[in-house]
C-alpha atoms as a PDB file:
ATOM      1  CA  UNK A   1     -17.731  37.195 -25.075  1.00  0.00           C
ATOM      2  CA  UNK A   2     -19.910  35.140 -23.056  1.00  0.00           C
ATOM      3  CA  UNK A   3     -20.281  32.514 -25.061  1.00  0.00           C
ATOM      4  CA  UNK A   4     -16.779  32.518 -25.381  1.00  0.00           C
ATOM      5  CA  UNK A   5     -15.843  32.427 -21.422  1.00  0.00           C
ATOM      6  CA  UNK A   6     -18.562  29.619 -20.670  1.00  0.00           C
ATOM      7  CA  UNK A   7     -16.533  27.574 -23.441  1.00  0.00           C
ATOM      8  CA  UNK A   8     -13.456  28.203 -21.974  1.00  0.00           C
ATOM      9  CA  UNK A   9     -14.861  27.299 -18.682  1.00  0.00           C
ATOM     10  CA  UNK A  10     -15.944  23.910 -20.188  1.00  0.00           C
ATOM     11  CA  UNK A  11     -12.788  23.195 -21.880  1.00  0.00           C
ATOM     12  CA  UNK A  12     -10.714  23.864 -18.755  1.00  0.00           C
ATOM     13  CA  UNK A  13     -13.233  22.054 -16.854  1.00  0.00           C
ATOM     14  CA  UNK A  14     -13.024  18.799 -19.637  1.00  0.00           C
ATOM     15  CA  UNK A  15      -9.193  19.115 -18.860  1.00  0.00           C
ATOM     16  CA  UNK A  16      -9.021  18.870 -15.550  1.00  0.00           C
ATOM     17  CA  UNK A  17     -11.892  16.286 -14.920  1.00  0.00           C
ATOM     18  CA  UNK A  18      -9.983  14.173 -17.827  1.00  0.00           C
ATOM     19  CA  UNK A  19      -6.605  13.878 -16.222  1.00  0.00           C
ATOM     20  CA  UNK A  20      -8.054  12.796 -12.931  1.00  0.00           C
ATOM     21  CA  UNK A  21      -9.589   9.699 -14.260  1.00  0.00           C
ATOM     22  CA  UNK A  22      -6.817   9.162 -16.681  1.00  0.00           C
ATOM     23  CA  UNK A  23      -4.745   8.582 -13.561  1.00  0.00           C
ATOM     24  CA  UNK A  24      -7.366   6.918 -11.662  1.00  0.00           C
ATOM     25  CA  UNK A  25      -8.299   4.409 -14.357  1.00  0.00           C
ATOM     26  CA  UNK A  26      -7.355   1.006 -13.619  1.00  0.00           C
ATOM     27  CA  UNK A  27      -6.319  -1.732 -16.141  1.00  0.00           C
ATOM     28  CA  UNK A  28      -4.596  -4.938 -15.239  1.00  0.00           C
ATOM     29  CA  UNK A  29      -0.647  -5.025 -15.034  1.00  0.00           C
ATOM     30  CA  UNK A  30       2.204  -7.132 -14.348  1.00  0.00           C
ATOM     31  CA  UNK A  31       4.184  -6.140 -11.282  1.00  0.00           C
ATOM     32  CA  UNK A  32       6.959  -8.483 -10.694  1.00  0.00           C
ATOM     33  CA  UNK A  33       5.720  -9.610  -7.783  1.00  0.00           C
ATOM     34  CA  UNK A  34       8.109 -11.062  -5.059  1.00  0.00           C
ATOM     35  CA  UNK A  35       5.579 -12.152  -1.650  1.00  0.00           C
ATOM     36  CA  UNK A  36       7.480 -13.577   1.828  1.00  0.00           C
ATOM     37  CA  UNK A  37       6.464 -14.167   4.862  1.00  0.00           C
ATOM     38  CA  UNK A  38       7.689 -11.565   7.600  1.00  0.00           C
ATOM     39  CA  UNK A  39       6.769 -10.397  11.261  1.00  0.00           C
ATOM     40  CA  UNK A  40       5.866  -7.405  13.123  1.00  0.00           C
ATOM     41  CA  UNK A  41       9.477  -6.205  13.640  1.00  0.00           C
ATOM     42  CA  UNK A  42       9.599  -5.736   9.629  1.00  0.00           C
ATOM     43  CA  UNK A  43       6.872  -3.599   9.014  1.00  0.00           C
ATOM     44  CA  UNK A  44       7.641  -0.286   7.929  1.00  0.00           C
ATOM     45  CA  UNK A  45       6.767   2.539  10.637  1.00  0.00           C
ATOM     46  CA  UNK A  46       4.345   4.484   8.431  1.00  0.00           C
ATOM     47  CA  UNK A  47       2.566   1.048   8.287  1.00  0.00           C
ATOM     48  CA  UNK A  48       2.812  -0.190  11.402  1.00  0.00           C
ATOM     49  CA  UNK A  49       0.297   1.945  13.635  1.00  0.00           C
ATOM     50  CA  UNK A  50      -2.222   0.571  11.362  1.00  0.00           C
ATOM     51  CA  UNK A  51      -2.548  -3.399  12.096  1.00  0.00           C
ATOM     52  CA  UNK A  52      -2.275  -2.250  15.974  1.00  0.00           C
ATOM     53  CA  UNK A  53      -2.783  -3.933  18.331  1.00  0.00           C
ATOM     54  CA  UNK A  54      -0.050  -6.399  16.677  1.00  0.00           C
ATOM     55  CA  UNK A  55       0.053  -9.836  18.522  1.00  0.00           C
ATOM     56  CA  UNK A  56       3.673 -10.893  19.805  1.00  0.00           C
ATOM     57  CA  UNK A  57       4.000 -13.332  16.684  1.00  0.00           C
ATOM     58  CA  UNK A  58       1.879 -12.082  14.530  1.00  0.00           C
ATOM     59  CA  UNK A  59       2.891 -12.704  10.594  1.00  0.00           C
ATOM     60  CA  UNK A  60       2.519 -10.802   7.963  1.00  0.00           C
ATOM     61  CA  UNK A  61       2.938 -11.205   3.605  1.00  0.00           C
ATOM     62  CA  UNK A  62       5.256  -9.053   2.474  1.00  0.00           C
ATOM     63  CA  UNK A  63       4.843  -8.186  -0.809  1.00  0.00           C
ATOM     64  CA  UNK A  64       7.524  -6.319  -3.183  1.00  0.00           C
ATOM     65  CA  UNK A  65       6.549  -4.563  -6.473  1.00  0.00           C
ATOM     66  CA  UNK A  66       8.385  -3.162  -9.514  1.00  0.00           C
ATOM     67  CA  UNK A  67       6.902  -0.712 -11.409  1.00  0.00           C
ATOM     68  CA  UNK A  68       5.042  -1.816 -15.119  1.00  0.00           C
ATOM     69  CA  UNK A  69       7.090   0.807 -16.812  1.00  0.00           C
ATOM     70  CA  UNK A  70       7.713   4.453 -16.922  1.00  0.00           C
ATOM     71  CA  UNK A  71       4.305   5.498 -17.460  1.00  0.00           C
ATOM     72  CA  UNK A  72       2.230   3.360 -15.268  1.00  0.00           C
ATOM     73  CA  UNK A  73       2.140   3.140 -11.317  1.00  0.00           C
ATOM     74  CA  UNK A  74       0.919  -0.383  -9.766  1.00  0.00           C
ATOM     75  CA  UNK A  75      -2.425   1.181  -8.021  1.00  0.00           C
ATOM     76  CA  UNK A  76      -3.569  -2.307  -6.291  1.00  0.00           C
ATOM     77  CA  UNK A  77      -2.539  -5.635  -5.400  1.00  0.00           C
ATOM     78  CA  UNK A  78      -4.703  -8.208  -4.205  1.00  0.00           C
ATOM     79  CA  UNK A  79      -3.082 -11.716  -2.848  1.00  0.00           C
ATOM     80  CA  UNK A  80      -4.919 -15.024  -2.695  1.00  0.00           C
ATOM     81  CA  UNK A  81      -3.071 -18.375  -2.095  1.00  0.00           C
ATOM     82  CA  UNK A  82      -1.475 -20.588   0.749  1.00  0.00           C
ATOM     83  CA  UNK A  83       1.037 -20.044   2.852  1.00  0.00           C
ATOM     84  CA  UNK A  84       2.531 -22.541   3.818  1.00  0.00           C
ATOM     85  CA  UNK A  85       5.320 -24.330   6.424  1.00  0.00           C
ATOM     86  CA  UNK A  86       7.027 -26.612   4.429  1.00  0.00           C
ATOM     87  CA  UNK A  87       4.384 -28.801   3.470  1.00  0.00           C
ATOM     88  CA  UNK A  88       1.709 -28.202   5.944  1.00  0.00           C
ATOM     89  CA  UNK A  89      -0.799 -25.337   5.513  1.00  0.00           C
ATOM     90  CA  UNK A  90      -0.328 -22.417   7.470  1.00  0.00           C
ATOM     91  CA  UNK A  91      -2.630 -19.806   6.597  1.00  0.00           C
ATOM     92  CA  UNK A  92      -5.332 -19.013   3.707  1.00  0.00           C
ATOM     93  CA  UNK A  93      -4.742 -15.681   2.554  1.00  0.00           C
ATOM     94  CA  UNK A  94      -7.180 -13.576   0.147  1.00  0.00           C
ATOM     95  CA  UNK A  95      -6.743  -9.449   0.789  1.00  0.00           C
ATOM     96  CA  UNK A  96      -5.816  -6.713  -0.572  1.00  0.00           C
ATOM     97  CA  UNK A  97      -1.987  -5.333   0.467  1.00  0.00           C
ATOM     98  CA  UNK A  98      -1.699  -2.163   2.507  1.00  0.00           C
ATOM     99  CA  UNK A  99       0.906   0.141   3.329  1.00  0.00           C
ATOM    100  CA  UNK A 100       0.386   3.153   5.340  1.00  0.00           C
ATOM    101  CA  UNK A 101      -3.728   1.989   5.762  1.00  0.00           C
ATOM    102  CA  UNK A 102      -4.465   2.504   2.516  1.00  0.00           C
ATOM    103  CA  UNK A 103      -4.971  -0.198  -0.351  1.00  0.00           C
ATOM    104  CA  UNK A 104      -4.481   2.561  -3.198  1.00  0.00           C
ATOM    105  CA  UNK A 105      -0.407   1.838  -4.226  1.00  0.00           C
ATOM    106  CA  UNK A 106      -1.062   4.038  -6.868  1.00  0.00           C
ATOM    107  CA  UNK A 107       1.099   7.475  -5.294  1.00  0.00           C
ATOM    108  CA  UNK A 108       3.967   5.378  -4.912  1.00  0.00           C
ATOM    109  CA  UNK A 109       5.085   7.120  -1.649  1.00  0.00           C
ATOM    110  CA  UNK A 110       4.590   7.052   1.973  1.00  0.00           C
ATOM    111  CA  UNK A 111       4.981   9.911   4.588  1.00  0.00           C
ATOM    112  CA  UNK A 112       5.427   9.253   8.508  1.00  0.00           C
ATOM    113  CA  UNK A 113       6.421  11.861  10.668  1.00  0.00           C
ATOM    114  CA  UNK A 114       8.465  13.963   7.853  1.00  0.00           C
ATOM    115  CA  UNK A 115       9.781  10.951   6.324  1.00  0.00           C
ATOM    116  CA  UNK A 116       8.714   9.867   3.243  1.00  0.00           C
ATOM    117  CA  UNK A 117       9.299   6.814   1.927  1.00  0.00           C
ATOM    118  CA  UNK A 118       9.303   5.310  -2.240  1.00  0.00           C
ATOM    119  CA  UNK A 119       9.892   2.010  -1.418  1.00  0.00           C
ATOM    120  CA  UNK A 120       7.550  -0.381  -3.548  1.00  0.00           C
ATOM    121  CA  UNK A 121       6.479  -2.505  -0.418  1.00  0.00           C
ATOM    122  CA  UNK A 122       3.190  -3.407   0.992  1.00  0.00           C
ATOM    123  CA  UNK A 123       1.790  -6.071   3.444  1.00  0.00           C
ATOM    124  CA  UNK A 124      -1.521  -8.726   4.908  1.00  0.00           C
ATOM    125  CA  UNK A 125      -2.357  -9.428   8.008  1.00  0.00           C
ATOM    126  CA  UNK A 126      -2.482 -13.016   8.103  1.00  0.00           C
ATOM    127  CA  UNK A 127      -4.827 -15.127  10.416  1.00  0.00           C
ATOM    128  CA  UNK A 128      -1.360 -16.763  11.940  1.00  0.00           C
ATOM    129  CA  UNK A 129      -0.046 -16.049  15.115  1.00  0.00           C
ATOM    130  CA  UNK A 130       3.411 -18.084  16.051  1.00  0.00           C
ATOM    131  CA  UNK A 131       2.894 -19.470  19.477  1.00  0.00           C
ATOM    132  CA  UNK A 132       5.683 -18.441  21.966  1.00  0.00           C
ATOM    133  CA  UNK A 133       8.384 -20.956  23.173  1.00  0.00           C
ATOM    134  CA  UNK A 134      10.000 -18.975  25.538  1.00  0.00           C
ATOM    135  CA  UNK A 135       9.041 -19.145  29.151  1.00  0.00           C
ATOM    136  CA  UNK A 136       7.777 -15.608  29.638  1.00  0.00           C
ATOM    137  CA  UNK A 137       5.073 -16.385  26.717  1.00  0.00           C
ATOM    138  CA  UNK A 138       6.746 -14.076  23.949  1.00  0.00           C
ATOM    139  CA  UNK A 139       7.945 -14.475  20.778  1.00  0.00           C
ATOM    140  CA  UNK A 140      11.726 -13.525  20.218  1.00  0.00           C
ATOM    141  CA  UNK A 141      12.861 -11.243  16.577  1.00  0.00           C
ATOM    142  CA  UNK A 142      15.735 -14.354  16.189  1.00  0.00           C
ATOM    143  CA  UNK A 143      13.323 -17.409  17.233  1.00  0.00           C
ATOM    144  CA  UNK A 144      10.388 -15.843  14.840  1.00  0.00           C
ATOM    145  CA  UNK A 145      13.044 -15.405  11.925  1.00  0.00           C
ATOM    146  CA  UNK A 146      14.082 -19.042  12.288  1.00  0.00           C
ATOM    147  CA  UNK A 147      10.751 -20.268  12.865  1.00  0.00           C
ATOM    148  CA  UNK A 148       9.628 -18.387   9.061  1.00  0.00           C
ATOM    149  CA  UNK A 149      12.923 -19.536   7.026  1.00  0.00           C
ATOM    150  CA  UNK A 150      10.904 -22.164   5.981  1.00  0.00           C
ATOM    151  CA  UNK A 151       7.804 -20.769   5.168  1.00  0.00           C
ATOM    152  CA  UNK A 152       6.108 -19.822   1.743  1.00  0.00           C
ATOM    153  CA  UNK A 153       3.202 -18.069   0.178  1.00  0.00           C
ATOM    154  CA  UNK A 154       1.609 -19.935  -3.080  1.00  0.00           C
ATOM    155  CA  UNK A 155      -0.179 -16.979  -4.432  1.00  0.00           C
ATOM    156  CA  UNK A 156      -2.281 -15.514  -7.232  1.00  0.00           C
ATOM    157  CA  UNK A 157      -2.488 -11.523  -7.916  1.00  0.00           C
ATOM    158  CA  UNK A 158      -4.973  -9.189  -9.295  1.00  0.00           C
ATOM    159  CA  UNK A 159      -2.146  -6.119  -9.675  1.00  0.00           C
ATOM    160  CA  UNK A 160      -3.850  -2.795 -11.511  1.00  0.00           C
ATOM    161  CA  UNK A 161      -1.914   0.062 -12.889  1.00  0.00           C
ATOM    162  CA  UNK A 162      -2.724   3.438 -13.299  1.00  0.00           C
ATOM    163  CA  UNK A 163      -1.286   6.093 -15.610  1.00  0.00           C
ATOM    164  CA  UNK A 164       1.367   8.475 -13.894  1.00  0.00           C
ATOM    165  CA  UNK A 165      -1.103  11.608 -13.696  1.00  0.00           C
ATOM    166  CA  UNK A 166       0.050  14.452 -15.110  1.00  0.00           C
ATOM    167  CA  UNK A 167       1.940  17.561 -13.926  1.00  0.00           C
ATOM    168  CA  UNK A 168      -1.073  19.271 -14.090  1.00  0.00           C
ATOM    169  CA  UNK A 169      -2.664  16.953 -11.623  1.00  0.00           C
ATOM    170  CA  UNK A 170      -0.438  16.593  -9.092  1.00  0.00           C
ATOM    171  CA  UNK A 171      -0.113  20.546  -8.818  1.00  0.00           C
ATOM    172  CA  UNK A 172      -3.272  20.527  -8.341  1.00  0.00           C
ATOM    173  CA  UNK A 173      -3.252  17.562  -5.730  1.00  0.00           C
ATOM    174  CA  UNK A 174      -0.065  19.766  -4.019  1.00  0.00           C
ATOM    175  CA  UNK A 175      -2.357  22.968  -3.723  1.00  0.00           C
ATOM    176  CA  UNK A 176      -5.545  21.460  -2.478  1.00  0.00           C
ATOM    177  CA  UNK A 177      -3.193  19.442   0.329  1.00  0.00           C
ATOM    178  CA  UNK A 178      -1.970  23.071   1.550  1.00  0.00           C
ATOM    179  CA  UNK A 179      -6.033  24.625   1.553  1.00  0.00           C
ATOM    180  CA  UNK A 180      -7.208  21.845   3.255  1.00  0.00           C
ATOM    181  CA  UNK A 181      -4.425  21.972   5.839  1.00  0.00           C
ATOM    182  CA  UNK A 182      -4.571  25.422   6.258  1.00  0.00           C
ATOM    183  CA  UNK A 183      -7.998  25.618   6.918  1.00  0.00           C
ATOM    184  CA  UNK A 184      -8.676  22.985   9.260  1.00  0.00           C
ATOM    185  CA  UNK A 185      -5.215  23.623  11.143  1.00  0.00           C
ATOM    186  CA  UNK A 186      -7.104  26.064  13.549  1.00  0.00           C
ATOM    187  CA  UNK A 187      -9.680  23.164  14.410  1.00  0.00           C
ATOM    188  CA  UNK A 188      -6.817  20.660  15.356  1.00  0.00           C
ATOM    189  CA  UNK A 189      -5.832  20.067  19.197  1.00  0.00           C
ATOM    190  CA  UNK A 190      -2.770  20.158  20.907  1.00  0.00           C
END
């Protein structure tokens, strides 16, 4: 019976420690990739807090993702390229896209405050700050849209999948969340 238990323990054990890194192992993928340029007032909130403090006129990639198929997850995307203002160079970009301060895409949705959000959407900082025109030395939403119309990213990616984990998995991930918030909830401040 012992024998039997310590096998059963292994096999369970082999289970659980296989689906992880089946939905943790990255292989390359194809994304359908759409990148834009954007500013500060298009960030998504649960992103947002993140790149702070954000410079009036700061800009941003934008990048939009589709998913591989039903069974994978785009886990990473890494930009490199140009961007560019009509012909002249704006920017050199080479990062990894963010949402939420995390590079790992692979969960495919974003909480913030109660809200959660699937939308396949990620962003880079970008070393580009539009200078102000206006007399009080700020950047307006209307003046920064106009001023981007024209602009474009040339770009490369390195996009990774991951397998969708399985159900076993994520109840597991579920559970552990719950622990680990109700044991460190008495050690949080008001």
């Amino acid at each position: 019976m012992e024998k039997f238990s310590s096998w059963l323990i292994g096999i369970v054990t082999a289970a659980i420690a296989y689906g992880y890194w089946d939905a943790n192992a990255e292989t390359r993928a194809d994304g359908d990739l759409r990148a834009q340029i954007t500013t500060p007032w298009e960030l998504y909130f649960d992103s947002h807090a993140d790149y702070l403090p954000i410079d009036n006129g700061q800009l941003f990639v934008e990048v939009k993702w589709r998913q591989p198929d039903n069974r994978k997850r785009i886990s990473s995307i890494r930009v490199k390229g140009r961007v560019l203002d009509g012909a002249e160079l704006v920017a050199m970009v080479d990062s990894p896209c963010q949402r939420a301060g995390s590079t790992w895409l692979g969960d495919a949705k974003w909480s913030f405050e109660g809200q959660t959000s699937t939308d396949l959407v990620c962003f880079i900082k970008i070393d580009k700050i539009l200078t102000p025109t206006a007399p009080d030395g700020l950047v307006r939403m209307d003046e920064a849209n106009a001023r981007i119309a024209n602009m474009r990213i040339d770009y490369t990616a390195d996009v990774k999948a991951v397998n969708k984990p399985m159900r076993y998995v994520i109840w597991l991930n579920e559970h552990a969340s719950k622990v680990y918030e109700a044991v460190s909830a008495p050690f949080e401040r008001e």
